[in-house]
N, C-alpha and C. Protein backbone atom coordinates (compact mmCIF):
# COMPACT_ATOMS: atom_id res chain seq x y z
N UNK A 1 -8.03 -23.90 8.68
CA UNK A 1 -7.80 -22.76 9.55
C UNK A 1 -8.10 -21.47 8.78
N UNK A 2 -8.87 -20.80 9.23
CA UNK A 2 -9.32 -19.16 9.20
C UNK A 2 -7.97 -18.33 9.00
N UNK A 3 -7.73 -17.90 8.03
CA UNK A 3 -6.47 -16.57 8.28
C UNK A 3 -7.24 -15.15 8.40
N UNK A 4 -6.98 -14.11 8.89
CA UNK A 4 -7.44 -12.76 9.16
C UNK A 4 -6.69 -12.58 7.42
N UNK A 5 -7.10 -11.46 7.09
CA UNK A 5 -6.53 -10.35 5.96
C UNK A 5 -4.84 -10.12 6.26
N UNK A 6 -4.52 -9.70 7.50
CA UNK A 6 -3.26 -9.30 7.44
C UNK A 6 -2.52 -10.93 7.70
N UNK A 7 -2.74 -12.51 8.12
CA UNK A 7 -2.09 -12.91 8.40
C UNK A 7 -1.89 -13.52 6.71
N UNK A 8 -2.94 -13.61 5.86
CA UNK A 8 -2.88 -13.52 4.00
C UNK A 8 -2.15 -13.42 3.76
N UNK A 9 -1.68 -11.78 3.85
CA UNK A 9 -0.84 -10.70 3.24
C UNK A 9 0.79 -11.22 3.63
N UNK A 10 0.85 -11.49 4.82
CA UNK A 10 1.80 -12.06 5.37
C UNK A 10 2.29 -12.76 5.30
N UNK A 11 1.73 -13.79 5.16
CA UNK A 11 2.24 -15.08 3.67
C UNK A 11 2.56 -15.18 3.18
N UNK A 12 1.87 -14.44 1.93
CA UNK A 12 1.94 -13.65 0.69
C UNK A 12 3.12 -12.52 0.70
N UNK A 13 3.86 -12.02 1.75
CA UNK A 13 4.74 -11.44 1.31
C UNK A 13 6.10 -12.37 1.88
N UNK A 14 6.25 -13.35 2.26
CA UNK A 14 7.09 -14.76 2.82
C UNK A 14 8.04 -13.77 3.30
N UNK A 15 8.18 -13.23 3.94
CA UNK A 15 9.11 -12.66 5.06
C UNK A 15 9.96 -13.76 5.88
N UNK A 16 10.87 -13.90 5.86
CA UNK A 16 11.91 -14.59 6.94
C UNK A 16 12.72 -13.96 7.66
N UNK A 17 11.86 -13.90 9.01
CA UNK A 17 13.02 -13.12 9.89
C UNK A 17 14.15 -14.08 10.30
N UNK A 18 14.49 -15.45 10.41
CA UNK A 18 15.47 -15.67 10.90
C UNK A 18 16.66 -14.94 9.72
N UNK A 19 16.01 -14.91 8.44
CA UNK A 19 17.02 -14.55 7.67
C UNK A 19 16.91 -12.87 7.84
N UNK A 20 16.76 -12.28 8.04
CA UNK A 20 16.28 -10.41 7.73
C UNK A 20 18.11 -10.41 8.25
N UNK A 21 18.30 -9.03 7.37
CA UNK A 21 19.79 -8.52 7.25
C UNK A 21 19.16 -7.64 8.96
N UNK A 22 20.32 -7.58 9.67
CA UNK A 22 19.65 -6.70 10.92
C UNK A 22 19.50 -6.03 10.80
N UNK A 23 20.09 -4.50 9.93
CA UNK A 23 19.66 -3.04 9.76
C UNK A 23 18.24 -3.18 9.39
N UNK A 24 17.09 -4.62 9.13
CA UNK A 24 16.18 -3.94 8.83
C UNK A 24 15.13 -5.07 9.61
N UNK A 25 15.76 -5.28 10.46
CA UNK A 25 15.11 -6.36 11.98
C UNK A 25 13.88 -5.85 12.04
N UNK A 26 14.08 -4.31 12.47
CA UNK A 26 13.34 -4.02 13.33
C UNK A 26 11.83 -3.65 12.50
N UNK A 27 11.90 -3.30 11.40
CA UNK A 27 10.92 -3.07 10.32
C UNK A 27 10.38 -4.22 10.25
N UNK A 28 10.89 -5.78 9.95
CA UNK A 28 10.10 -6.80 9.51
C UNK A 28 9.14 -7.53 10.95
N UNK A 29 10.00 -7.15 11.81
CA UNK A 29 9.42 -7.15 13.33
C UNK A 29 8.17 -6.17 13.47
N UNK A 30 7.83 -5.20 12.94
CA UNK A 30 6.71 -4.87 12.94
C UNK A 30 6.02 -4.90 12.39
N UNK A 31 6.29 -5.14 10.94
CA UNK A 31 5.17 -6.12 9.76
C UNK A 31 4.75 -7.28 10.48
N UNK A 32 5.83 -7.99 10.87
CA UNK A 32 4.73 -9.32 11.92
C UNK A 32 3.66 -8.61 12.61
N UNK A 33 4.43 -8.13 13.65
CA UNK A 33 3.23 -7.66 14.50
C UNK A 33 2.12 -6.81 13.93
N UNK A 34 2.34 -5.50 13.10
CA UNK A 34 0.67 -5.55 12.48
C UNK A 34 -0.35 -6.21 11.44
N UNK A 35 0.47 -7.25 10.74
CA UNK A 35 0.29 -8.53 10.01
C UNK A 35 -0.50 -9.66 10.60
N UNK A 36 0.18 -9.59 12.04
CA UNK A 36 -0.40 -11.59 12.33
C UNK A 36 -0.45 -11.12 13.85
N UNK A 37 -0.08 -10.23 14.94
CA UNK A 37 -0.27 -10.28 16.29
C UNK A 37 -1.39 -9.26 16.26
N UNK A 38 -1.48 -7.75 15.96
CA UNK A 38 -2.05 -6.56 16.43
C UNK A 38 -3.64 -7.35 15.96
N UNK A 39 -4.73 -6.82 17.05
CA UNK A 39 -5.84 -7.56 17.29
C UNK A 39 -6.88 -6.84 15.89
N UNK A 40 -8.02 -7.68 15.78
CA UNK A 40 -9.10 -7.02 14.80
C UNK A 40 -9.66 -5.90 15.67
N UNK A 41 -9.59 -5.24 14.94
CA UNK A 41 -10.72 -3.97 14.87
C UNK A 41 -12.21 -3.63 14.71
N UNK A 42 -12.73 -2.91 16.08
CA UNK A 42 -14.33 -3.39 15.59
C UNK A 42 -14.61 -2.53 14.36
N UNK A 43 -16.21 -2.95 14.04
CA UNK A 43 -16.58 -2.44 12.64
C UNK A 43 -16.78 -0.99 12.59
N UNK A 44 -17.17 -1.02 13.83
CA UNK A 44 -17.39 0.82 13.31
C UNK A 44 -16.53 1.77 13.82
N UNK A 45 -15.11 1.92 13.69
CA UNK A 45 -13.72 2.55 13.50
C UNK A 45 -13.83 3.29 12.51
N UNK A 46 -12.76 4.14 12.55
CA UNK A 46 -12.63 5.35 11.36
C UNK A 46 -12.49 4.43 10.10
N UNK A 47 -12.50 4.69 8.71
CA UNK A 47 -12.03 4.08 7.77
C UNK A 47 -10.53 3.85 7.76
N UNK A 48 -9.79 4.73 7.95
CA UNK A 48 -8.45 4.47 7.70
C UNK A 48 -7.75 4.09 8.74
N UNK A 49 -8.79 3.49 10.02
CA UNK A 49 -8.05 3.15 10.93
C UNK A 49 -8.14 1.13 10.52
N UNK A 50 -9.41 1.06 9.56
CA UNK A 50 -9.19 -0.23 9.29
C UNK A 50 -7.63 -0.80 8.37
N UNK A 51 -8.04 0.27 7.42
CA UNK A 51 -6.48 -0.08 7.04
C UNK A 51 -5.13 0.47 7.05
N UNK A 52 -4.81 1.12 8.55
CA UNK A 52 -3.77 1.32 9.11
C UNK A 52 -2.58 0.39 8.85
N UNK A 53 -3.02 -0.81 9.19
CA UNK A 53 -1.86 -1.72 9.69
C UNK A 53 -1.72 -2.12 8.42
N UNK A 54 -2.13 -1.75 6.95
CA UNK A 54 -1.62 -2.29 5.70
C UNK A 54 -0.97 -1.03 5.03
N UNK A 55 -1.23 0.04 5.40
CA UNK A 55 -0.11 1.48 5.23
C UNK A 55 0.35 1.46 6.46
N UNK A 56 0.66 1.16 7.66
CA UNK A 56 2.18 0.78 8.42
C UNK A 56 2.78 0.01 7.71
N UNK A 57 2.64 -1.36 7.17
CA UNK A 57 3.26 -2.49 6.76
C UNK A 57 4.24 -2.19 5.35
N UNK A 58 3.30 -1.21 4.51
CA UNK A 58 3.67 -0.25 3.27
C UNK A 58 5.14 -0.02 3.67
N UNK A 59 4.73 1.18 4.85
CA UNK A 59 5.89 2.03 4.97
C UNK A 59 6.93 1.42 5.14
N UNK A 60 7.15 0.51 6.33
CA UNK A 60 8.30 -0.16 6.67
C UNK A 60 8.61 -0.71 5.59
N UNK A 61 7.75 -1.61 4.74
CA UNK A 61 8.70 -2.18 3.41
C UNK A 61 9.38 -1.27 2.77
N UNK A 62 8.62 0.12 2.37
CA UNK A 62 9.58 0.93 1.74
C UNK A 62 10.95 1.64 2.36
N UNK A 63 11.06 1.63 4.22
CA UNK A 63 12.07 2.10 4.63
C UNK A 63 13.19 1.15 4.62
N UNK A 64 12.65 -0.41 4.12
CA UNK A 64 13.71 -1.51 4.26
C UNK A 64 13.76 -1.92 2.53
N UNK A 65 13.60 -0.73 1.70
CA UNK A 65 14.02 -1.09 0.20
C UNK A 65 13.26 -1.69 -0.23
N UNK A 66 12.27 -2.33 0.10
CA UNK A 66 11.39 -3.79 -0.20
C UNK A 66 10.53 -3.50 -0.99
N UNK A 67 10.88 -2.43 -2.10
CA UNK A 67 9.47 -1.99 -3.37
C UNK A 67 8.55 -3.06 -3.91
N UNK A 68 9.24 -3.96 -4.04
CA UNK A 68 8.51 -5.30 -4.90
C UNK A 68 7.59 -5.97 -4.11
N UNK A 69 8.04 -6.10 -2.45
CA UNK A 69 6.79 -6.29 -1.38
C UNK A 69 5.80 -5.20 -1.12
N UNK A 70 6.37 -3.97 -1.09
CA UNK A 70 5.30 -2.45 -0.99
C UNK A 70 4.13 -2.72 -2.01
N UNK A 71 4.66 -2.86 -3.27
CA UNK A 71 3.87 -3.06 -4.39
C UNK A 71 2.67 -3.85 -4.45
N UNK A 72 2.90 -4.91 -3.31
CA UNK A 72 2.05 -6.33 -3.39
C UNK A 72 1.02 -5.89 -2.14
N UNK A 73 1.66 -5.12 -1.52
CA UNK A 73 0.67 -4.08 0.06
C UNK A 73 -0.33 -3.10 -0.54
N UNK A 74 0.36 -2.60 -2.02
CA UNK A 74 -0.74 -1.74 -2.79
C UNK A 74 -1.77 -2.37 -3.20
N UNK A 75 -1.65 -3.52 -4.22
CA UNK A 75 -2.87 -4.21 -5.03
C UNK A 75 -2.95 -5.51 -4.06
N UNK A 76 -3.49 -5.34 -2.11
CA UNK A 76 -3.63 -6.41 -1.64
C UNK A 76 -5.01 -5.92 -1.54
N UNK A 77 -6.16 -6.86 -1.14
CA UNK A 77 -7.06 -6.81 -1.30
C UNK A 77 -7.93 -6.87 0.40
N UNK A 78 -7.89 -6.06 1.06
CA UNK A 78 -8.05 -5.65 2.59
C UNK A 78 -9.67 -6.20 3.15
N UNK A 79 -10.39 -5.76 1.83
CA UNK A 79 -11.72 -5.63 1.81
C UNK A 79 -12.36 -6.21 0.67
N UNK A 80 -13.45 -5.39 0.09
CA UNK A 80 -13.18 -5.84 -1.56
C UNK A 80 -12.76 -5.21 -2.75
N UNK A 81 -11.99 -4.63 -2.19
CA UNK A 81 -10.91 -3.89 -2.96
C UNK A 81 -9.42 -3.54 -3.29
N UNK A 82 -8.65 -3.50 -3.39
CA UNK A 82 -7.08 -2.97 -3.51
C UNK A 82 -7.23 -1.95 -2.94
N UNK A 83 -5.90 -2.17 -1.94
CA UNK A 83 -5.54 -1.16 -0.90
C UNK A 83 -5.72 0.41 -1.32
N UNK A 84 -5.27 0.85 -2.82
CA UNK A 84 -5.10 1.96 -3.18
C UNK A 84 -6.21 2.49 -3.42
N UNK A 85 -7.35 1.41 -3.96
CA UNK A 85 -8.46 1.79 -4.67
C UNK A 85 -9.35 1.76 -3.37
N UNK A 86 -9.29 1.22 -2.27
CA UNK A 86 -9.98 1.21 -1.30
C UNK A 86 -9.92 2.84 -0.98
N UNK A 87 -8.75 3.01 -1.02
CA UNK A 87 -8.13 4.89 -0.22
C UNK A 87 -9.26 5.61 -1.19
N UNK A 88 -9.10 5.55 -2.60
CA UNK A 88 -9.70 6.29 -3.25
C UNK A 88 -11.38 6.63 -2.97
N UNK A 89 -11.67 5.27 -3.07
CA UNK A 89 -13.55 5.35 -2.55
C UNK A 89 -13.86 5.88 -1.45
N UNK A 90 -12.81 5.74 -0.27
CA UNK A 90 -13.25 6.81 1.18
C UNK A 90 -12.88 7.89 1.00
N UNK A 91 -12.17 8.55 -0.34
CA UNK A 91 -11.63 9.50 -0.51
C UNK A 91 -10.24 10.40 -0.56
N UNK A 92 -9.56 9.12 0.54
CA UNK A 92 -8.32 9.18 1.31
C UNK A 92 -7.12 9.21 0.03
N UNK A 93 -7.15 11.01 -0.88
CA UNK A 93 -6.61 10.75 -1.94
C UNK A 93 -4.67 11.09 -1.65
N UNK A 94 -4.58 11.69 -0.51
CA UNK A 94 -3.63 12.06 0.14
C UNK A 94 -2.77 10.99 0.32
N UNK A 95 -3.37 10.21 1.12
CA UNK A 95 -2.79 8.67 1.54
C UNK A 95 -1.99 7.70 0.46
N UNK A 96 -3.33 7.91 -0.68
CA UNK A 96 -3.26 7.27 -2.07
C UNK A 96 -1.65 7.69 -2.86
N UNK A 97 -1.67 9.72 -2.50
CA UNK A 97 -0.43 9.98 -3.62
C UNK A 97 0.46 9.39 -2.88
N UNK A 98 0.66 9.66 -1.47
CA UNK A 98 1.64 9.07 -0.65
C UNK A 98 1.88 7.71 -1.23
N UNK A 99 1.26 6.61 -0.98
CA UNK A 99 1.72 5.54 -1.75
C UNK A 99 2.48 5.28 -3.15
N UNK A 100 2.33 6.11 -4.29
CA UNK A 100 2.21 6.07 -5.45
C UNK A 100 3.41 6.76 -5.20
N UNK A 101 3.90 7.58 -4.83
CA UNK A 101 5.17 8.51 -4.69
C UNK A 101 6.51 7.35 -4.09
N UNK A 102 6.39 6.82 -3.36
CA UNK A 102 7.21 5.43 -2.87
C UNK A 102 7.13 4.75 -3.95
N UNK A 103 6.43 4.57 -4.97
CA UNK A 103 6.75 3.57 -5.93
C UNK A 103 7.31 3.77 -7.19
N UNK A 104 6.61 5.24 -8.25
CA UNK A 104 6.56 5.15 -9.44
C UNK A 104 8.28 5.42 -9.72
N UNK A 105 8.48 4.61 -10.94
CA UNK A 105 9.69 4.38 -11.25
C UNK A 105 10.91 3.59 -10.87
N UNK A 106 10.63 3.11 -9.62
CA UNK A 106 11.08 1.43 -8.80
C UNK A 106 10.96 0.81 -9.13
N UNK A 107 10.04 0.02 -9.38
CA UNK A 107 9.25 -1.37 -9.48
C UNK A 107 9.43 -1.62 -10.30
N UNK A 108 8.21 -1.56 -11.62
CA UNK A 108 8.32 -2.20 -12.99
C UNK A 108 7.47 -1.25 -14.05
N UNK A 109 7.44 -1.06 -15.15
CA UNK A 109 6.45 -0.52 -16.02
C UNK A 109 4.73 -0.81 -15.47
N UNK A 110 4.70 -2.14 -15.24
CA UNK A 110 3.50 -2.07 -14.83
C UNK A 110 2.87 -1.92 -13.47
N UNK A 111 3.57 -1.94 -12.67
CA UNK A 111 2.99 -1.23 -11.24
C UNK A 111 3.34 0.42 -11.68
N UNK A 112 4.31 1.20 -12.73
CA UNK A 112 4.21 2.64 -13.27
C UNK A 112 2.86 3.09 -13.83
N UNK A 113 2.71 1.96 -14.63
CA UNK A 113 1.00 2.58 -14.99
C UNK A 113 -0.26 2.73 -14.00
N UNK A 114 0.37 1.25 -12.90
CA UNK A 114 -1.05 1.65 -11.72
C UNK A 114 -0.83 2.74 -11.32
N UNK A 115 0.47 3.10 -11.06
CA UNK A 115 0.69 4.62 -9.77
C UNK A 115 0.20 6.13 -10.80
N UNK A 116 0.94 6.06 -12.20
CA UNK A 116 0.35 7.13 -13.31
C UNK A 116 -1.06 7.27 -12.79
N UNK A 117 -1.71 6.04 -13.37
CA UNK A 117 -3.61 6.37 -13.41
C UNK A 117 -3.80 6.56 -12.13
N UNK A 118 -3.44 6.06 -11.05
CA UNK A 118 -3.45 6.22 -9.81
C UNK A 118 -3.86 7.65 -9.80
N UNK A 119 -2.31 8.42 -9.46
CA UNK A 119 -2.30 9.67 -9.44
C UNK A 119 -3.26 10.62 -10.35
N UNK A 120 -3.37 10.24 -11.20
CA UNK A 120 -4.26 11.30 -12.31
C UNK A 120 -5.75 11.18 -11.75
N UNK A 121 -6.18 9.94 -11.17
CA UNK A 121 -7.51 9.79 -10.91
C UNK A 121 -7.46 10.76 -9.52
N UNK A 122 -6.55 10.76 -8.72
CA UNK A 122 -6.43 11.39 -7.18
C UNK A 122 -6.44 13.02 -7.54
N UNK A 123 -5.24 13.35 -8.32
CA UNK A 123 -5.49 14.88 -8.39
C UNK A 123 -6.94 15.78 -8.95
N UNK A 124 -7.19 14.24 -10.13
CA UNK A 124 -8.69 14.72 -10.71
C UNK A 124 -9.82 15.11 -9.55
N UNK A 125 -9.61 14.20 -8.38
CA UNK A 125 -10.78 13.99 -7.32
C UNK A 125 -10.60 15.31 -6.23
N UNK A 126 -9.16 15.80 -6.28
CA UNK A 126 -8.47 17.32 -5.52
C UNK A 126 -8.64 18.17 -6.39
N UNK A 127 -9.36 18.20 -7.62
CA UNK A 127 -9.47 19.31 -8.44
C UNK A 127 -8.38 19.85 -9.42
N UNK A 128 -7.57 19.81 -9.15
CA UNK A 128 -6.12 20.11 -9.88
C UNK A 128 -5.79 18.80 -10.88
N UNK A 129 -6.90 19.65 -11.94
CA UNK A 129 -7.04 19.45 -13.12
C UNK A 129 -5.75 19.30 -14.16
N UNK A 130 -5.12 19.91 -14.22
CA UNK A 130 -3.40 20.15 -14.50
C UNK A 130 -3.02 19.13 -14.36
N UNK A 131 -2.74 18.73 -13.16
CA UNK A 131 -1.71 17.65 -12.36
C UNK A 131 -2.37 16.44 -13.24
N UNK A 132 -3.83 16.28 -13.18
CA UNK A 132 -4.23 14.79 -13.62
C UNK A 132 -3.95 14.67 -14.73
N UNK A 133 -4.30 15.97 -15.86
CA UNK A 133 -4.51 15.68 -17.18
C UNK A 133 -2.26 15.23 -17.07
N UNK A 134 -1.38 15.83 -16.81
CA UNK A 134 -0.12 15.39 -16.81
C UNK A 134 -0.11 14.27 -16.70
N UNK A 135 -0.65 13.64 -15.74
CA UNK A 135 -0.48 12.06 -15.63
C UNK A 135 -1.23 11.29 -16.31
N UNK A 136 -2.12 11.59 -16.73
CA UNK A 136 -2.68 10.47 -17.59
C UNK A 136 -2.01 10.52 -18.94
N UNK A 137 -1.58 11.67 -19.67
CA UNK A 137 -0.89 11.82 -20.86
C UNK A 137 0.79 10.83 -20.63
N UNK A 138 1.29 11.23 -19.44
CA UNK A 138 2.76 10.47 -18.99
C UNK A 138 2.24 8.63 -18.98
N UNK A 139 1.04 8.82 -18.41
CA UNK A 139 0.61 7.04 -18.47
C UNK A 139 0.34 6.59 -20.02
N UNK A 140 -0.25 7.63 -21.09
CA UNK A 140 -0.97 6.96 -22.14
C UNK A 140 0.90 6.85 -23.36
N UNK A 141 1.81 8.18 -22.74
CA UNK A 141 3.29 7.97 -23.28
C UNK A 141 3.52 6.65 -23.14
């Protein structure tokens, strides 16, 4: 059997709703649905409308605490790339800090260094030269 990208990811993040605490029902209820129900998208859509439903899926993990699943929504591979690094090549560096801001200092040292270089490569690409050279020096600390 064929899996789509999001029904992968979905897997891959083993979600059990019979078990989900209810305050956060309603979040894992919509990771299903843009995971494994919401339909494919034709090809020629905006870029970031392809990977919408993997920054929806982001968010809700992060409104239900779930950093260690967010984390795995960052370096998932949508296309042929990681979600973050995908943002970066269409440019979408906004999107990118947004992500990186939900994470750095949660997770682990080493999803800290993806979000550091992350960020330093994003502000480098917004010009604000400052901001990057900070983060790459805080990543090479």
């Amino acid at each position: 059997m064929n899996l789509t990208a999001g029904q992968r990811l979905y897997a891959a993040l083993k979600i059990d709703i019979a078990v989900a605490p209810l305050d956060r029902l309603d979040k894992y209820i919509a990771i299903e649905y843009f995971l494994t129900l919401e339909d494919d998208l034709p090809e020629d859509v905006e870029n970031l409308k392809k990977v919408d439903r993997y920054l929806q899926t982001f968010r809700h993990l992060c409104e239900a605490s779930e950093l260690q699943r967010a984390s795995q929504v960052l370096s998932f591979c949508p296309m042929s790339r990681e979600l973050h690094e995908q943002l970066r090549i269409w440019g979408y560096y906004r999107e990118q800090i947004e992500l990186y801001q939900n994470l750095l200092g949660k997770v682990n040292p080493e999803q800290d260094l993806i979000c550091l270089n992350g960020f330093g490569r994003a502000f480098y690409n917004l010009s604000d030269f400052d901001k990057s050279w900070d983060y790459h020096q805080h990543q090479l600390s």
